[in-house]
N, C-alpha and C. Protein backbone atom coordinates (compact mmCIF):
# COMPACT_ATOMS: atom_id res chain seq x y z
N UNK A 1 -2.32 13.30 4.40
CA UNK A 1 -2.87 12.66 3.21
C UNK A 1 -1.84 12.72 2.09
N UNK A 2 -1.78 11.50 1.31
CA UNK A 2 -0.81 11.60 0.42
C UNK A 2 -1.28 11.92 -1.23
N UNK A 3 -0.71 12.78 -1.56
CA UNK A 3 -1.23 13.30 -2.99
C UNK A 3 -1.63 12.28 -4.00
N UNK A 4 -2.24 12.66 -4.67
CA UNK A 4 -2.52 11.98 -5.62
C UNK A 4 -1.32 12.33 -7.28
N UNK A 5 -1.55 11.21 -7.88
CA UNK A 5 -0.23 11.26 -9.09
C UNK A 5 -0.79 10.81 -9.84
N UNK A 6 -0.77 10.73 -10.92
CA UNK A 6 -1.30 10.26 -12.42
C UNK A 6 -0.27 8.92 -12.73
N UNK A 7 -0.25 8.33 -13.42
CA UNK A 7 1.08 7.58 -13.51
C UNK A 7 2.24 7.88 -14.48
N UNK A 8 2.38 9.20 -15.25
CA UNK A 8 3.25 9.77 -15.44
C UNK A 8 4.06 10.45 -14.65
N UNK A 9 3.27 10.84 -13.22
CA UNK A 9 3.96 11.83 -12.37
C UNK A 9 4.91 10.79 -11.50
N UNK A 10 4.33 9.42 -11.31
CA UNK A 10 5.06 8.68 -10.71
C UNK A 10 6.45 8.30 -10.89
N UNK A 11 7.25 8.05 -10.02
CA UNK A 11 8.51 7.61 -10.47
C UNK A 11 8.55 6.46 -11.08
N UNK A 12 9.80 5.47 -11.08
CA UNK A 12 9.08 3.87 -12.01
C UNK A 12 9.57 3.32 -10.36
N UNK A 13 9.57 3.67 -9.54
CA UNK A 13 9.61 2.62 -8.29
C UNK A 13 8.68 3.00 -8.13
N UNK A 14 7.98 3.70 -7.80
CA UNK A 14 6.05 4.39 -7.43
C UNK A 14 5.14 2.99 -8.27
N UNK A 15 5.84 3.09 -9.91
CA UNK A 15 5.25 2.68 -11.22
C UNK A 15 5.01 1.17 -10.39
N UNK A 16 6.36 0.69 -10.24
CA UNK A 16 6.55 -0.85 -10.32
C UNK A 16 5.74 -0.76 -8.57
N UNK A 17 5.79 -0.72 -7.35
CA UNK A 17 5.05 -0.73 -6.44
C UNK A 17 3.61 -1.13 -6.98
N UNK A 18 2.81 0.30 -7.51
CA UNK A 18 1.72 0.19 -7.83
C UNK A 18 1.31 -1.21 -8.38
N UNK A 19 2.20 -1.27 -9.90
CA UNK A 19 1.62 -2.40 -10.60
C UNK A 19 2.16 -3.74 -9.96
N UNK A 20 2.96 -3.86 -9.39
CA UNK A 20 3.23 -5.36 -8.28
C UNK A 20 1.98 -5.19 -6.80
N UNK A 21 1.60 -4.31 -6.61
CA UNK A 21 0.45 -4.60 -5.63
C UNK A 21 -1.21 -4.83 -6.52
N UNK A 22 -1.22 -4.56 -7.67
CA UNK A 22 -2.27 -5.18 -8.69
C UNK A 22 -2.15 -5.96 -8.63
N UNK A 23 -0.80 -6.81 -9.15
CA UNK A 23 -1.04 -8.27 -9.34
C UNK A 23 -1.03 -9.05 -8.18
N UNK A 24 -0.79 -8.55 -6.91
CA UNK A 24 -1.22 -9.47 -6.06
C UNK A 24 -2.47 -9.23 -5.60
N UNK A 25 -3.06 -8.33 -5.48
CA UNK A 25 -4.68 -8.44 -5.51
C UNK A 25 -5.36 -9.16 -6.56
N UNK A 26 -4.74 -8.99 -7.30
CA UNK A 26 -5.29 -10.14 -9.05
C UNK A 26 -5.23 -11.94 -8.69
N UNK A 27 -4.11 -11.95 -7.82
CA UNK A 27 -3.50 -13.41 -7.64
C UNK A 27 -4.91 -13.87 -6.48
N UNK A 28 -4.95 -12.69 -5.87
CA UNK A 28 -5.99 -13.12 -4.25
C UNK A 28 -7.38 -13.29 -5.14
N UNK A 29 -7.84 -12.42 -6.14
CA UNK A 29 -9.28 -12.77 -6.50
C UNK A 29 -9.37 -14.16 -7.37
N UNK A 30 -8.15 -14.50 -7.82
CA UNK A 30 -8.16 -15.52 -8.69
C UNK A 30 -8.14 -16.50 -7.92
N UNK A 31 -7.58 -16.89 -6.56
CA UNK A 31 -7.62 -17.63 -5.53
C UNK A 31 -9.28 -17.87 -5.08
N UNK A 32 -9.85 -16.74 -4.83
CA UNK A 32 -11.06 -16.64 -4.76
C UNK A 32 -11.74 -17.12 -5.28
N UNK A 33 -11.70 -16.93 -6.73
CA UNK A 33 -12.72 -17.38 -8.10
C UNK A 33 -12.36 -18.50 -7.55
N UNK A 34 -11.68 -19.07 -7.44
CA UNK A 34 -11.22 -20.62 -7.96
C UNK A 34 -12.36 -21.49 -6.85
N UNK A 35 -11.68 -20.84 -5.47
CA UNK A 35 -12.56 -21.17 -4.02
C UNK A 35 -14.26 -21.22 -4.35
N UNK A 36 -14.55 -20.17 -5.03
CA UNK A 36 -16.44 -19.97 -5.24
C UNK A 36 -16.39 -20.86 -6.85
N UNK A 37 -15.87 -21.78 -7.53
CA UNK A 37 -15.71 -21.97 -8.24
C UNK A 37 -16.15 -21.28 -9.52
N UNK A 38 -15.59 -20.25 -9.64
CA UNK A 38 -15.67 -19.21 -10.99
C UNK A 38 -14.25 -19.11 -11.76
N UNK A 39 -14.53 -20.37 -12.54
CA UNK A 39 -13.15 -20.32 -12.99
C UNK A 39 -12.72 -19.66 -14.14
N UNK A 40 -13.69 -18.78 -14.84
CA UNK A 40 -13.48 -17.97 -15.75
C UNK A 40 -13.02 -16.95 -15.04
N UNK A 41 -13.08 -16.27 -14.11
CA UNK A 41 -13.39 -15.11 -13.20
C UNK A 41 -11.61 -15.07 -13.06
N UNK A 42 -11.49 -17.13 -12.53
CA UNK A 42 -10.23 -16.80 -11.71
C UNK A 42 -8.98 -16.91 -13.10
N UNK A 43 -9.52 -17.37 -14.25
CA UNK A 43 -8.37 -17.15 -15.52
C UNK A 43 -8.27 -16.13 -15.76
N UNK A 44 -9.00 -15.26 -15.85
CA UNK A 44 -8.94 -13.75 -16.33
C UNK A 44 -7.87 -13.05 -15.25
N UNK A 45 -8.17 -13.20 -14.21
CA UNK A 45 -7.37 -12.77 -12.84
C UNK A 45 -5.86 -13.00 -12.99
N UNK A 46 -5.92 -14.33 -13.14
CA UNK A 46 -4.60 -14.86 -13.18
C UNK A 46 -4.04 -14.34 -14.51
N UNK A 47 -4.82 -14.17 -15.82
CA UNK A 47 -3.43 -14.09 -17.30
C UNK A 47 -3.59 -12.58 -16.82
N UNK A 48 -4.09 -11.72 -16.34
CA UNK A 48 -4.02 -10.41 -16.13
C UNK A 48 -2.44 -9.97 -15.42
N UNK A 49 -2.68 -10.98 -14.28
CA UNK A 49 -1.88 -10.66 -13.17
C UNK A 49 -0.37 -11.24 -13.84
N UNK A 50 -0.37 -12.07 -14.39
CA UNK A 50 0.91 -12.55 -15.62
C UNK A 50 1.15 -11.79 -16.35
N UNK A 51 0.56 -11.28 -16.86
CA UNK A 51 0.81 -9.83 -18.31
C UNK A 51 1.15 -8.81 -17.13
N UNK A 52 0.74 -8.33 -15.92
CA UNK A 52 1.65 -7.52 -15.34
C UNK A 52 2.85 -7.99 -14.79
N UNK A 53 3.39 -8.93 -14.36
CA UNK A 53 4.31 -9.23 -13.78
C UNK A 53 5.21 -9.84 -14.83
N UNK A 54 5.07 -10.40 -16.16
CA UNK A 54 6.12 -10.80 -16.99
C UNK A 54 6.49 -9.47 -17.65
N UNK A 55 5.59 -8.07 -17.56
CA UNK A 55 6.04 -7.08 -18.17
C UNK A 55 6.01 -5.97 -17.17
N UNK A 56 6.48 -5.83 -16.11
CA UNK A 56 6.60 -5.43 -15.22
C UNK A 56 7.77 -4.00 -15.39
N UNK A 57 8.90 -4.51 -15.48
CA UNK A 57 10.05 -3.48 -16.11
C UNK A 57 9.23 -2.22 -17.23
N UNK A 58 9.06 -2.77 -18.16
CA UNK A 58 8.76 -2.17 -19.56
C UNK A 58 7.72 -1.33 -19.12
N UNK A 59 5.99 -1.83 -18.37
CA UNK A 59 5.07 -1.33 -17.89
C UNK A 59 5.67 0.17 -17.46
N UNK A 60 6.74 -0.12 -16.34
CA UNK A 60 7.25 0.92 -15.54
C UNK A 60 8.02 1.98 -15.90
N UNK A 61 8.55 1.40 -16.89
CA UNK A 61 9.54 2.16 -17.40
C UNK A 61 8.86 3.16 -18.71
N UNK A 62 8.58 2.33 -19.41
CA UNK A 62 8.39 2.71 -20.96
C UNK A 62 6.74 2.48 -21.57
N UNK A 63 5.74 2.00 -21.14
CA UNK A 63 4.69 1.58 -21.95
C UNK A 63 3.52 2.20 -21.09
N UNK A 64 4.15 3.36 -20.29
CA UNK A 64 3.17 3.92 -19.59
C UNK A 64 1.78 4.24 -20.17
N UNK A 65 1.53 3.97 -21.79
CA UNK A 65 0.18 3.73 -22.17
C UNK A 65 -0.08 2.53 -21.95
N UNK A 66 0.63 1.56 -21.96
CA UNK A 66 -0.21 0.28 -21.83
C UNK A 66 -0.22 0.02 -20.54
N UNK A 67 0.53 0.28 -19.50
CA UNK A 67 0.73 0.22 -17.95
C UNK A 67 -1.06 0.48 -17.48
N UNK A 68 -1.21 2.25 -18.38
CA UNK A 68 -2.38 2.40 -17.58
C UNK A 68 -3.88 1.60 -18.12
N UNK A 69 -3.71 1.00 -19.66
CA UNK A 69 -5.00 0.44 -19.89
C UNK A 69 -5.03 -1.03 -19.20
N UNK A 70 -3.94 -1.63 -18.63
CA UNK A 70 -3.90 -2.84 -17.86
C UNK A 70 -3.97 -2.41 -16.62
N UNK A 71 -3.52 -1.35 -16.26
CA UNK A 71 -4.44 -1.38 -14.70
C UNK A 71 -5.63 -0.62 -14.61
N UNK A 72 -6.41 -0.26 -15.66
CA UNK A 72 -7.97 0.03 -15.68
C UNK A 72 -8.42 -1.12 -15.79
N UNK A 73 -7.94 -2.42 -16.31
CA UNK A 73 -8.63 -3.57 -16.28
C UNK A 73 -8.51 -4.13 -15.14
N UNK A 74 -7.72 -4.52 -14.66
CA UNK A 74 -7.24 -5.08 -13.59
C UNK A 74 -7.87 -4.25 -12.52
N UNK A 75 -8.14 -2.93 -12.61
CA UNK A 75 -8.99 -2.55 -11.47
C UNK A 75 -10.56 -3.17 -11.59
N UNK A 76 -10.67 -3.04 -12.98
CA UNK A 76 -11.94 -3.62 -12.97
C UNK A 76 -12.51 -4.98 -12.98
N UNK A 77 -11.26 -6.24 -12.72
CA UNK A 77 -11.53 -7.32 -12.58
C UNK A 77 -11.83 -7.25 -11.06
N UNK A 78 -11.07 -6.55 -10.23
CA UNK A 78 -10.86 -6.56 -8.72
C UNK A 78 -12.25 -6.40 -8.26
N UNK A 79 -12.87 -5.00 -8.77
CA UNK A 79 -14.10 -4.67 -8.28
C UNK A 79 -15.25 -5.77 -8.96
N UNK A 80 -15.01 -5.87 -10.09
CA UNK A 80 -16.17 -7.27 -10.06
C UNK A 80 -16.21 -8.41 -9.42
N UNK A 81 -14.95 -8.64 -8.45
CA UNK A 81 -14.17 -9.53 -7.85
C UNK A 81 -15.41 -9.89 -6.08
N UNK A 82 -15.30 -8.32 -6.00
CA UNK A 82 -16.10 -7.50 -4.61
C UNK A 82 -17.60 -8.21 -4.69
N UNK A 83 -17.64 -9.11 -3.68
CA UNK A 83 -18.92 -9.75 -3.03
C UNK A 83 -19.32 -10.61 -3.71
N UNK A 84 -18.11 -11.58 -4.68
CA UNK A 84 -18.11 -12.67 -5.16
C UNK A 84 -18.77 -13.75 -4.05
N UNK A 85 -18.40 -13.49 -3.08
CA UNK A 85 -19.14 -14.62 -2.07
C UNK A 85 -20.46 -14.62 -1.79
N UNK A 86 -21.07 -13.83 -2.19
CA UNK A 86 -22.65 -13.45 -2.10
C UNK A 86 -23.49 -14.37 -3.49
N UNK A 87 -22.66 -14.39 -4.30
CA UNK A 87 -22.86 -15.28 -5.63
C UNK A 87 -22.22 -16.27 -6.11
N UNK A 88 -22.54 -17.59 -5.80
CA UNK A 88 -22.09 -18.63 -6.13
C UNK A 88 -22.26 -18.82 -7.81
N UNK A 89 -21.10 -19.65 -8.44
CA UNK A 89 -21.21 -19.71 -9.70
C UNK A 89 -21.38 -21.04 -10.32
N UNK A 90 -22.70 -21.39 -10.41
CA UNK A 90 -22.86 -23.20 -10.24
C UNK A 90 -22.54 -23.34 -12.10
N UNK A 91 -22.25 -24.32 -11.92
CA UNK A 91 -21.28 -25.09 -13.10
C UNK A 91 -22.24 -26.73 -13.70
């Protein structure tokens, strides 16, 4: 089992891993939204997943406060993301 780390304990390749596998789970639910047509669901997904990846370096390096309040969101777009197919979003 692999330990658990805070994201200070992480290195910034740990950092940047982590937050580049957010935004591609961000990119897949926004794909999603789009598919169940929830297109609020899938903008939020997508400028999320942009604000991590245009600040990607900095996140990792230096803004390790803002690193972690964007991936408390971003976790929490994901999980509201979970059994989107059970609920269609009529328009």
């Amino acid at each position: 089992m692999v330990a658990q780390k805070t994201i200070g304990e992480m290195t910034v390749v740990e950092r940047k891993a982590l937050l580049s596998t957010v935004a591609e789970a961000l990119l897949t639910c926004a794909e999603r939204a789009a598919d169940d047509g929830d297109f609020r669901s899938e903008a939020n997904s997508l400028s999320t997943a942009s604000i991590i990846m245009g600040s990607l370096d900095e996140l990792a390096r230096v803004r390790l406060d803002a690193a972690e309040i964007v991936l408390q969101q971003a976790i929490s777009l994901i999980e509201s993301s979970r059994g989107r197919s059970d609920r269609r979003v009529l328009h």
